[in-house]
Protein backbone atom coordinates (compact mmCIF):
# COMPACT_ATOMS: atom_id res chain seq x y z
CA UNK A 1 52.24 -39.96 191.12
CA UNK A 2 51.05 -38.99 187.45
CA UNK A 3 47.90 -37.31 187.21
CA UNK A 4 45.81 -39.22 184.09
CA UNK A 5 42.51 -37.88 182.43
CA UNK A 6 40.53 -41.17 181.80
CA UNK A 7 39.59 -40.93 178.17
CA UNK A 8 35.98 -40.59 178.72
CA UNK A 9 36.59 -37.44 180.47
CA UNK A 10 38.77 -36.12 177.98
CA UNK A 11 37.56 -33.06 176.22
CA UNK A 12 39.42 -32.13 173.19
CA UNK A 13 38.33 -28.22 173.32
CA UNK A 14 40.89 -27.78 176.63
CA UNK A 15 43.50 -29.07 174.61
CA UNK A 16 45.88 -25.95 173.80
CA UNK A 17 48.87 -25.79 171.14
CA UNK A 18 52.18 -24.08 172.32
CA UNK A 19 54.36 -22.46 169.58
CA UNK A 20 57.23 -24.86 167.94
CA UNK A 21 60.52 -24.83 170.06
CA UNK A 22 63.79 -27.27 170.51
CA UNK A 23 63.08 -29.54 173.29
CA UNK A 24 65.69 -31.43 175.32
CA UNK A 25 66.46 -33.63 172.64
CA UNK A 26 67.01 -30.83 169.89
CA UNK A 27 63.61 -32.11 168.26
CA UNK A 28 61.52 -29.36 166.99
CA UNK A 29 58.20 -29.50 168.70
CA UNK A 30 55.03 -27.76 169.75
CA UNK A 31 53.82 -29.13 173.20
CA UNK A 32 50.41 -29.79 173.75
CA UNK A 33 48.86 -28.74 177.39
CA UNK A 34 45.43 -29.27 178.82
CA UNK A 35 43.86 -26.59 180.91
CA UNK A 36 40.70 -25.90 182.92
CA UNK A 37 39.90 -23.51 185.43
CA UNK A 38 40.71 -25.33 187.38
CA UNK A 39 44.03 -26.90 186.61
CA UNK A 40 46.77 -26.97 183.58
CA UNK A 41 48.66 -30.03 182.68
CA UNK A 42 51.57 -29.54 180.34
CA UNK A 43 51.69 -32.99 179.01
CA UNK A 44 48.56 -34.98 178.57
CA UNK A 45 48.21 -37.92 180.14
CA UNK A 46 45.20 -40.38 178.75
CA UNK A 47 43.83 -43.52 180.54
CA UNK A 48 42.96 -45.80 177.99
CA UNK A 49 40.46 -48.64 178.41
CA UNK A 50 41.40 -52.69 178.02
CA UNK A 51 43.23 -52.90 175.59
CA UNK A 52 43.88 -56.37 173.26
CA UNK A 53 47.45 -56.56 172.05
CA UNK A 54 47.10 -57.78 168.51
CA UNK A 55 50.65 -57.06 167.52
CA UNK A 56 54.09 -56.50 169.42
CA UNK A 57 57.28 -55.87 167.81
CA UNK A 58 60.01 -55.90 169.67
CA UNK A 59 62.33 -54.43 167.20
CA UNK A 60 60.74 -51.19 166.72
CA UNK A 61 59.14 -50.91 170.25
CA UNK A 62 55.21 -51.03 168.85
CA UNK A 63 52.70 -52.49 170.16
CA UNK A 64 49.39 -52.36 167.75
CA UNK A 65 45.86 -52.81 168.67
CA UNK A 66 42.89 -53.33 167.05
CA UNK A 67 40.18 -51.17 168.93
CA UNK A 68 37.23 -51.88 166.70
CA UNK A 69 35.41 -53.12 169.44
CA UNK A 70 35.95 -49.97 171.87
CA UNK A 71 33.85 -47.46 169.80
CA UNK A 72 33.75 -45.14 172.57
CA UNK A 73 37.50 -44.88 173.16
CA UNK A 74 38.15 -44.55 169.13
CA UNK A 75 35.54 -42.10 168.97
CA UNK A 76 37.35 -40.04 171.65
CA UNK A 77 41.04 -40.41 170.06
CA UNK A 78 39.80 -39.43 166.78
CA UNK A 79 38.26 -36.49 168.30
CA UNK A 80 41.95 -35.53 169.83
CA UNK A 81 43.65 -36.01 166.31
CA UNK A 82 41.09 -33.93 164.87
CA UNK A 83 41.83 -31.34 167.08
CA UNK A 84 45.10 -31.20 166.56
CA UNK A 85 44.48 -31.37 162.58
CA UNK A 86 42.10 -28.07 163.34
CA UNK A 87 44.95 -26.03 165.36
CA UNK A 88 47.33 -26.68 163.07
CA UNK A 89 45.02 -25.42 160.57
CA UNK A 90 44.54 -22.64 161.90
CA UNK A 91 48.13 -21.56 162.97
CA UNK A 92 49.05 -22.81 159.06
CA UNK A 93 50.76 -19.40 157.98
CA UNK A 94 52.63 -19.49 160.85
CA UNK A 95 53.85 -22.80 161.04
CA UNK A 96 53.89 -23.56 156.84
CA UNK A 97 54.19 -20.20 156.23
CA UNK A 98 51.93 -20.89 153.23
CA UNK A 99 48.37 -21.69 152.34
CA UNK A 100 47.13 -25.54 152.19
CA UNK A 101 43.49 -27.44 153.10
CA UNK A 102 42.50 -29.09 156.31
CA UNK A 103 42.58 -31.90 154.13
CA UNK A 104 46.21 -31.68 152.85
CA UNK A 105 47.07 -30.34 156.91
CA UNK A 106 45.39 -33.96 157.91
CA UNK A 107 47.37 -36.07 155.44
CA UNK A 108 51.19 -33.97 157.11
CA UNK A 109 50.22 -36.23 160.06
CA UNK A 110 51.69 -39.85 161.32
CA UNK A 111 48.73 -40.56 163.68
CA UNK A 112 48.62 -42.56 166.51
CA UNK A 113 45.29 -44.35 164.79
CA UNK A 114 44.93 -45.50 161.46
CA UNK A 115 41.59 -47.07 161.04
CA UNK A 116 40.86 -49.05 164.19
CA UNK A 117 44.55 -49.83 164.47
CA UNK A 118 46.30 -47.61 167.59
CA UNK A 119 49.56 -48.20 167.11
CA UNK A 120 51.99 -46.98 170.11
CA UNK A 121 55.63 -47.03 170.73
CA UNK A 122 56.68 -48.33 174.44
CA UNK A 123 60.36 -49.26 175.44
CA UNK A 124 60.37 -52.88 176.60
CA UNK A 125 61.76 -52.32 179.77
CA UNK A 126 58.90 -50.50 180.86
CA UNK A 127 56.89 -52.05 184.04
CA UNK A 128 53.79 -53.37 183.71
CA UNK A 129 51.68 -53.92 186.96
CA UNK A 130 49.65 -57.40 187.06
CA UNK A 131 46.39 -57.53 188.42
CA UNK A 132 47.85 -60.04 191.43
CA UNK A 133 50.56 -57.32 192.53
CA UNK A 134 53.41 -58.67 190.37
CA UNK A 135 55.37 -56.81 188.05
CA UNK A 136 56.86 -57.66 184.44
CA UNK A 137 58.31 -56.11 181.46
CA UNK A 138 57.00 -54.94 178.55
CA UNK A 139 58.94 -57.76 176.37
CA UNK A 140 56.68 -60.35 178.20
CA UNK A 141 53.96 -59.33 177.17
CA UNK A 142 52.52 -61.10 174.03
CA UNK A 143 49.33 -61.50 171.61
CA UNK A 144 45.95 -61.58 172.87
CA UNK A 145 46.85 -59.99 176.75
CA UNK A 146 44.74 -57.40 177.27
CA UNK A 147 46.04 -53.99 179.09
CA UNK A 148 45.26 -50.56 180.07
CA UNK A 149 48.02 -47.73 179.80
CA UNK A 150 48.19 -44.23 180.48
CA UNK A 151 49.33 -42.08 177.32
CA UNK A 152 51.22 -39.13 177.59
CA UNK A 153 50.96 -36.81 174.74
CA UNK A 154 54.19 -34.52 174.78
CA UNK A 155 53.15 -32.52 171.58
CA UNK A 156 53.69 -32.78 167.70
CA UNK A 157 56.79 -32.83 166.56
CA UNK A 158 57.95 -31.35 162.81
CA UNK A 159 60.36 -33.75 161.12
CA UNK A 160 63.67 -33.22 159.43
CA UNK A 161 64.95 -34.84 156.33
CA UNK A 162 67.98 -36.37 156.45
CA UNK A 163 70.06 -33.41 155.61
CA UNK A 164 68.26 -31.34 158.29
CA UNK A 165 65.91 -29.35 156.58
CA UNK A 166 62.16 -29.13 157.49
CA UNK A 167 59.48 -30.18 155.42
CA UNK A 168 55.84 -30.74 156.15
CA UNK A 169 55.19 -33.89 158.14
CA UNK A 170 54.39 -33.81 161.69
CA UNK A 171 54.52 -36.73 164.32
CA UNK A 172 52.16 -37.21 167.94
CA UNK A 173 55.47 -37.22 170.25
CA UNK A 174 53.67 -39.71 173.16
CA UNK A 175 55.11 -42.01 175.69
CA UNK A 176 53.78 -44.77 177.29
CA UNK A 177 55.08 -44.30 181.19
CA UNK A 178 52.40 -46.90 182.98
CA UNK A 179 51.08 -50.26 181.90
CA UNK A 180 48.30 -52.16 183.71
CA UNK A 181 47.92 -56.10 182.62
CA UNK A 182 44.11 -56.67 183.47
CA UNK A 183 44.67 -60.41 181.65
């Protein structure tokens, strides 16, 4: 069983940013954890709303979707990327090791939202649970189906060039473990 925050629940300030370290696939990364009083998650795990598929590429494993209409649940995921913009911020000397603006911090970032576009990566194998009981892939699904998927947000990773140094640009390591098809 995976324990989900729905996104409307989801409040960015319990959101807490773990030092850089190698994780099991030698990627350098700071994990993210939530944490109450109550209880600590160390991956968060975000219960989106419908969702309309308005682009799948098999290829690449991305499925994009325009959320203009879900104002509430962009509002909320822009919040979280903010966040993270702000702790990085403020850890910048000891993750840059050199001064820069929230502004030039903000523009180090591949984001899962650009716009109204939330773009996420999902192998195609993945199940997704139909509304009448049944079970699919992934792959099936197509334009226009609308779904609801939990997000889990590992951390941000720091990427490498391709001779394996480090240089500024940071990615929102996420996987997408459960899909709902509500159409």
């Amino acid at each position: 069983m995976l324990l989900t925050i729905p996104y409307q629940l989801l409040e960015t300030s319990n959101i807490k940013l773990e030092s850089f370290k190698a994780d099991h696939k030698a990627r350098i990364i700071a994990p993210l954890c939530y944490s109450t009083p109550s209880i600590q998650f160390h991956d968060i795990n975000i219960l989106t709303c419908p969702l309309v598929i308005h682009e799948y590429d098999a290829s690449s494993n991305r499925i994009r979707f325009d959320i203009r209409e879900q104002s509430a649940f962009l509002t909320k995921m822009n919040m979280l990327q903010e966040t993270l913009v702000q702790k990085f911020y403020a850890k910048r000397f000891e993750i840059l090791k050199y001064d820069v603006t929230q502004d030039e911090v903000r523009s180090m970032f591949q984001f899962l939202f650009y716009g109204a576009m939330l773009t996420l990566f999902v192998f195609p194998n993945t199940i997704v649970k139909n509304a009448d009981g049944t079970t699919n892939t992934v792959s099936q699904l197509k334009k226009g189906d609308t779904i609801r998927c939990v997000i889990r947000v590992h951390g941000v990773s720091m990427l490498q060039n391709r001779v394996g140094e480090f240089f500024p640009r940071f990615r929102i390591q996420h996987s997408v473990p459960t899909v709902y098809k509500v159409t």
